[in-house]
Protein backbone atom coordinates (compact mmCIF):
# COMPACT_ATOMS: atom_id res chain seq x y z
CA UNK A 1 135.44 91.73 111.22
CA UNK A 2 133.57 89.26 113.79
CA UNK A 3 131.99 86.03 112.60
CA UNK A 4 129.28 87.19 113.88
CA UNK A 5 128.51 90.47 112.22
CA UNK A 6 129.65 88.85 108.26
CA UNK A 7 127.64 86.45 108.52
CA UNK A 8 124.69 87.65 110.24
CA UNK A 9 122.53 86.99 107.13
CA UNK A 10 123.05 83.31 106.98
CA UNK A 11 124.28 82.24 110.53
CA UNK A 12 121.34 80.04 111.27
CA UNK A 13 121.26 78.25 108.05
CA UNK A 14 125.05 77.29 107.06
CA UNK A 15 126.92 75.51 110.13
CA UNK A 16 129.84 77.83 109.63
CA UNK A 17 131.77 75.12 112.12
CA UNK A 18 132.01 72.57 109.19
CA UNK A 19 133.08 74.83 106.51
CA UNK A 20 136.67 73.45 107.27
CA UNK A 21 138.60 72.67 104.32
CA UNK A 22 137.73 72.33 100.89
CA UNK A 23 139.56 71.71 97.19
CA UNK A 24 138.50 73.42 93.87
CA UNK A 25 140.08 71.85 90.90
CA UNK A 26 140.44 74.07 88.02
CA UNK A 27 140.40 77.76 88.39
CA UNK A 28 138.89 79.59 85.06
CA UNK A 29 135.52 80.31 84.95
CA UNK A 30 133.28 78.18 87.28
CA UNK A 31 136.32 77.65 89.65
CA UNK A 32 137.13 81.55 89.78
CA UNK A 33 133.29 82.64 90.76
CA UNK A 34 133.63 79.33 93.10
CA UNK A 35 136.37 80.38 94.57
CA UNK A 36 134.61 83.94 94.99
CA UNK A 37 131.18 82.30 96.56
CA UNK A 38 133.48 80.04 98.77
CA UNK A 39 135.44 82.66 100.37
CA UNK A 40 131.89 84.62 100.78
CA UNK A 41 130.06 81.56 102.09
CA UNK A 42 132.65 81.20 104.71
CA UNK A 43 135.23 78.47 104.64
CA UNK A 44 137.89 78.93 106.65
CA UNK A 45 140.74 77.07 103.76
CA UNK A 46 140.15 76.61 100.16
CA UNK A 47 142.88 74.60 98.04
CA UNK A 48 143.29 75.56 94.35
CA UNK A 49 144.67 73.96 91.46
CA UNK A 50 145.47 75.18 87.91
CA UNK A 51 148.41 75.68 86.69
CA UNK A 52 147.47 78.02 83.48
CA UNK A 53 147.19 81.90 82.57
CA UNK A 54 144.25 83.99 82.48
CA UNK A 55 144.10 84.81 78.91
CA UNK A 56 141.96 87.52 76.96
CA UNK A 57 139.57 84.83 75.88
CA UNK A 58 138.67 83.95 79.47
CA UNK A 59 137.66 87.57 80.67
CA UNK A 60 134.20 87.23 79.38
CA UNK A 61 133.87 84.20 81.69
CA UNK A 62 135.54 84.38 84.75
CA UNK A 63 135.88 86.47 87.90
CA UNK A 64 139.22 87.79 87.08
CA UNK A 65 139.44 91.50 86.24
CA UNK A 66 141.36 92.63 82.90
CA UNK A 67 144.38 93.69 85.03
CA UNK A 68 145.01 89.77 85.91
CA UNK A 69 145.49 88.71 82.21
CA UNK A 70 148.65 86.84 82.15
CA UNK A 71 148.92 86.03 85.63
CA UNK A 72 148.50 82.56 86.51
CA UNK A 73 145.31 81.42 87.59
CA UNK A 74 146.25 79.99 90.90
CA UNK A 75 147.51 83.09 91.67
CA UNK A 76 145.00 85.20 90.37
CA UNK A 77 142.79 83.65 92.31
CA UNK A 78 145.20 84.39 95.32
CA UNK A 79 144.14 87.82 95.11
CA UNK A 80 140.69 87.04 94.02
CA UNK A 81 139.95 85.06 97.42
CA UNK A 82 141.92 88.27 99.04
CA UNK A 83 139.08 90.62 97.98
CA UNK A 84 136.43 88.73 99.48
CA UNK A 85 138.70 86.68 102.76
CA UNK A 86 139.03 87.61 106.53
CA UNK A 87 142.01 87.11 108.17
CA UNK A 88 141.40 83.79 109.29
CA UNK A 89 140.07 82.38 105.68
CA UNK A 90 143.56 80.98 103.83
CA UNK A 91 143.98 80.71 100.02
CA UNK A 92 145.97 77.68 99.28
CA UNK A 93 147.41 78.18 95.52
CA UNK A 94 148.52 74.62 93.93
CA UNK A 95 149.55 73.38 90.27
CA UNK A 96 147.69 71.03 88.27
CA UNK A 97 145.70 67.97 89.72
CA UNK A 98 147.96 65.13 88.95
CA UNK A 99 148.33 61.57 90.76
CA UNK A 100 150.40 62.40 94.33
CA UNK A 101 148.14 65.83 94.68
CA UNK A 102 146.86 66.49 98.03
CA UNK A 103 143.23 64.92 97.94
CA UNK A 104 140.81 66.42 100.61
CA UNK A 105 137.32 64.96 101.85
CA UNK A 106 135.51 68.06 100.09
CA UNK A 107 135.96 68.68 96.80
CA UNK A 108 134.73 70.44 93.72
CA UNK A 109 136.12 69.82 89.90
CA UNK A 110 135.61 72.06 87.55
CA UNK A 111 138.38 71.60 84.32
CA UNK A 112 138.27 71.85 80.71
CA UNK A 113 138.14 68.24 80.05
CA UNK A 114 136.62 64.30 81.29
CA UNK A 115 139.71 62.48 81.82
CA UNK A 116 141.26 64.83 84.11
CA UNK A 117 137.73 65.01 86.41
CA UNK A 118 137.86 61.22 86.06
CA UNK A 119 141.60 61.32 87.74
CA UNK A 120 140.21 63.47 90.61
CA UNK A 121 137.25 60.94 91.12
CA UNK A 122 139.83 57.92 91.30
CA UNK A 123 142.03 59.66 94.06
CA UNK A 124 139.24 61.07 95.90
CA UNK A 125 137.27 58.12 96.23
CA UNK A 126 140.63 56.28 97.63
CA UNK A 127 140.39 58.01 100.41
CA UNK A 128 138.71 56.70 103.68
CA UNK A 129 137.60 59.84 105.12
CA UNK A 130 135.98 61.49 101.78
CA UNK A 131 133.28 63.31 102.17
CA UNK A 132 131.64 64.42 98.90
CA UNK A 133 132.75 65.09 95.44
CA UNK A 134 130.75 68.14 92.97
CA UNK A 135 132.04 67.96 88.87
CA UNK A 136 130.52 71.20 87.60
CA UNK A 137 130.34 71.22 83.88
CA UNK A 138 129.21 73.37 80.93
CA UNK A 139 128.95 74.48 77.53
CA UNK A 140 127.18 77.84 76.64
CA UNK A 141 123.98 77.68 77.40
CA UNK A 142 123.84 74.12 79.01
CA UNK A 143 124.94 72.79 82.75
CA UNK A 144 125.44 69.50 84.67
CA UNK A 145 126.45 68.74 87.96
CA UNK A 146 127.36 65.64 89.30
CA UNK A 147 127.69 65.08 93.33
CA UNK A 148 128.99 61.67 94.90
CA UNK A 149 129.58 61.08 98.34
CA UNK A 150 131.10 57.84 100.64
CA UNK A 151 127.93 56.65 100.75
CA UNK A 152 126.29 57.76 97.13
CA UNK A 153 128.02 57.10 93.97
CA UNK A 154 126.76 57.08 90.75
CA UNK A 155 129.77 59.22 89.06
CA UNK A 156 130.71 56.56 86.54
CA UNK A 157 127.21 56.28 85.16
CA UNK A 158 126.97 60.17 83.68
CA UNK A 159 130.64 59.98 82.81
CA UNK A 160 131.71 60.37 79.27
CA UNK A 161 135.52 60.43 78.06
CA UNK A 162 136.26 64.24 76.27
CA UNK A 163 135.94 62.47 72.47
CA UNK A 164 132.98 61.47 72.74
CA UNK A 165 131.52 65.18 73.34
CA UNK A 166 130.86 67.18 70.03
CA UNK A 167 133.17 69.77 69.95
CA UNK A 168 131.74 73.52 69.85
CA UNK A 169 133.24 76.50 67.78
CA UNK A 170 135.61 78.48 70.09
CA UNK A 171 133.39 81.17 69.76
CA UNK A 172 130.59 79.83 71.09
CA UNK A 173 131.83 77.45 73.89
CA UNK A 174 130.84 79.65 77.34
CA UNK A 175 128.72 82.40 78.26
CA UNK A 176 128.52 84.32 81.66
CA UNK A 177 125.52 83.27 82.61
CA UNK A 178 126.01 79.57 82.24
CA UNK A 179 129.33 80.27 84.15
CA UNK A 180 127.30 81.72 86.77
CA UNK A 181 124.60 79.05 86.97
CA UNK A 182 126.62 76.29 87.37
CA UNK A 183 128.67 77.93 89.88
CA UNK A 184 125.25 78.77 91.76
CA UNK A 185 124.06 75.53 91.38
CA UNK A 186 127.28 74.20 92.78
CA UNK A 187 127.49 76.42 96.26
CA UNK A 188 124.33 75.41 97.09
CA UNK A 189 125.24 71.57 96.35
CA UNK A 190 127.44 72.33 99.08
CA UNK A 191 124.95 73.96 101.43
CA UNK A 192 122.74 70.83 100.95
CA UNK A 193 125.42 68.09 101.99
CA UNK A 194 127.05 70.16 104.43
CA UNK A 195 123.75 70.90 106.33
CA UNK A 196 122.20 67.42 105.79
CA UNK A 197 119.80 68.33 103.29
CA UNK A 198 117.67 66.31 100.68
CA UNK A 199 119.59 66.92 96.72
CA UNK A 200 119.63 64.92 93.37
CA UNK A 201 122.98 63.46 92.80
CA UNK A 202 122.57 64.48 89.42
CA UNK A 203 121.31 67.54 87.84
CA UNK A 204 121.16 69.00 83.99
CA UNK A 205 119.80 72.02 82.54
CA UNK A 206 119.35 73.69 79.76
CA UNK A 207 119.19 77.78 79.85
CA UNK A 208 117.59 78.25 75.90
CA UNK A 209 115.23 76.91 76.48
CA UNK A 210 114.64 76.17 80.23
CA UNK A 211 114.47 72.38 81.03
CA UNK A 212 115.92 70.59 83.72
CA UNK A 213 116.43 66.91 84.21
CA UNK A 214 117.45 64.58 88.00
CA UNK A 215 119.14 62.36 89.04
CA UNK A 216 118.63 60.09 92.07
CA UNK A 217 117.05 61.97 94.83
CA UNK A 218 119.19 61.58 98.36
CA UNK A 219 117.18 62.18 101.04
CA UNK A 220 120.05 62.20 104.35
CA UNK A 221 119.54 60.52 107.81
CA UNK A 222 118.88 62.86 110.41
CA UNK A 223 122.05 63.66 112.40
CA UNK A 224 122.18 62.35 116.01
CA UNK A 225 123.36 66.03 117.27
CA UNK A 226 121.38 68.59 114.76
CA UNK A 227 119.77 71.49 116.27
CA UNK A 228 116.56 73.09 116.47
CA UNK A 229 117.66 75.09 113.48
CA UNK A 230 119.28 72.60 111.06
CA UNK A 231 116.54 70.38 112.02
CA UNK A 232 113.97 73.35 110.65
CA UNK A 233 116.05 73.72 107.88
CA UNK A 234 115.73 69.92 106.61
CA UNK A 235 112.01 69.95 106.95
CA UNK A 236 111.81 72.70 104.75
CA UNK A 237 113.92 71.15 102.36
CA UNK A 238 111.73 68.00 102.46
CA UNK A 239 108.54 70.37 102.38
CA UNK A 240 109.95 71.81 99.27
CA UNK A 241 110.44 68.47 97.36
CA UNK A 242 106.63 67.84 97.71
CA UNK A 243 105.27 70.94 96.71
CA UNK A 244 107.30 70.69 93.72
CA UNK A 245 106.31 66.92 92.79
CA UNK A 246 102.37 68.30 93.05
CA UNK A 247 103.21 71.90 90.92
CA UNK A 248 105.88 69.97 88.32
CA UNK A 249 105.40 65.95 88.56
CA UNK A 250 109.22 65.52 88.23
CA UNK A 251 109.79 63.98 91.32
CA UNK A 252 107.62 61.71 91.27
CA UNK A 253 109.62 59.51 88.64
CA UNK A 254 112.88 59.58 90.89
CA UNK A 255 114.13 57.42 92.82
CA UNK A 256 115.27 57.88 96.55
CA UNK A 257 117.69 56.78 98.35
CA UNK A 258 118.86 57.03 101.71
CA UNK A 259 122.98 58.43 101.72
């Protein structure tokens, strides 16, 4: 299928060109509906890591269908990402993060526990050429999100090691629609950095009842060689932030910073 015609719908507001290469680390349930909304949104080479099974326990919060229980993850995802990929979007199955793992500039972590997004924070931000860095967490009816770039980091601050974190019955650690939350919240983290949009480096909420808390409100320099559209888009996005600081008064008590 041409470029053209899939992504008709969204062609003038995601630069498909920089949806290059990108990592997901950890493939259950946020990473397995990221890995679905990635391949959708368009990048052309996604990296996966997890190296455990889907189990019965994880089909009421993934993407995986019942027929994938067992399988590993990575490779459940494999044909996940096949459901959704042209043939010039590549599925790159790997094991668990560890120290020596390929680190790319664009990454999203999603695992089961602090110290191992912590380990994928360290590596990343060794590199020179990173780019930006989403940690997508939840529990089952709260979400938080995280986002550092080169220029933007303030991981460290909302980090907290795995003890520290009351512990929740396993029946009532994840729900669907948290799973699916997060995940949306985390695609469109993406779209914001990747088309030089305004976004909070930091962003919790709570789905019973509805509240939502920021972070640091980044407001990007305009690129040198951004078109009519993107330039449209980012005026919007800026437009947006003020009519919600006059309807909510939440912005208003953020800071901004330039990234």
């Amino acid at each position: 299928m041409a470029m053209e015609t899939r992504f008709l719908r969204n062609k003038d507001l995601i630069p498909l060109p920089k949806l290059t290469e990108i990592g997901v680390v950890g493939l259950g349930g946020i990473g397995s509906f990221m890995i679905q909304s990635l391949t959708m949104m368009g990048w052309q080479s996604i990296w996966g890591y997890d190296s455990d099974r889907v189990e019965d326990h994880n089909l009421s919060t993934t993407a995986y269908p019942l027929y994938q229980t067992g399988k590993f993850k990575k490779d459940a995802a494999v044909d996940l990402h096949k459901e959704y990929a042209e043939d010039w979007q590549q599925f790159r199955p790997e094991r668990n993060f560890q120290y020596g793992s390929v680190v790319l500039p664009m990454m999203i972590v999603c695992t089961d526990d602090m110290e191992s997004r912590k380990l994928v924070y360290e590596d990343w931000k060794l590199q020179d050429n990173r780019k930006f860095l989403i940690d997508l967490r939840m529990g089952a009816t709260t979400v938080e999100m995280s986002t550092v770039t080169k220029d933007m980091d303030n991981y460290m601050k909302e980090w907290i090691p795995t003890d520290s974190v009351p512990e929740a019955p396993c029946s009532m650690k994840h729900t669907v629609f948290a799973t699916q939350h997060i995940v949306s919240l985390g695609v469109s983290q993406v779209y914001n950095i990747i088309a030089n949009l305004a976004y909070y480096d930091y962003i919790w909420t709570s789905l019973n009842p509805n509240m939502v808390e920021y972070g640091t409100l980044v407001v990007p320099k305009p690129e040198g060689d951004a078109n009519a559209s993107t330039q449209h888009n980012r005026e919007e996005s800026l437009d947006g932030l003020e009519s919600n600081a006059i309807r909510s008064n939440v912005v208003s008590n953020r800071t901004t910073q330039n990234g």
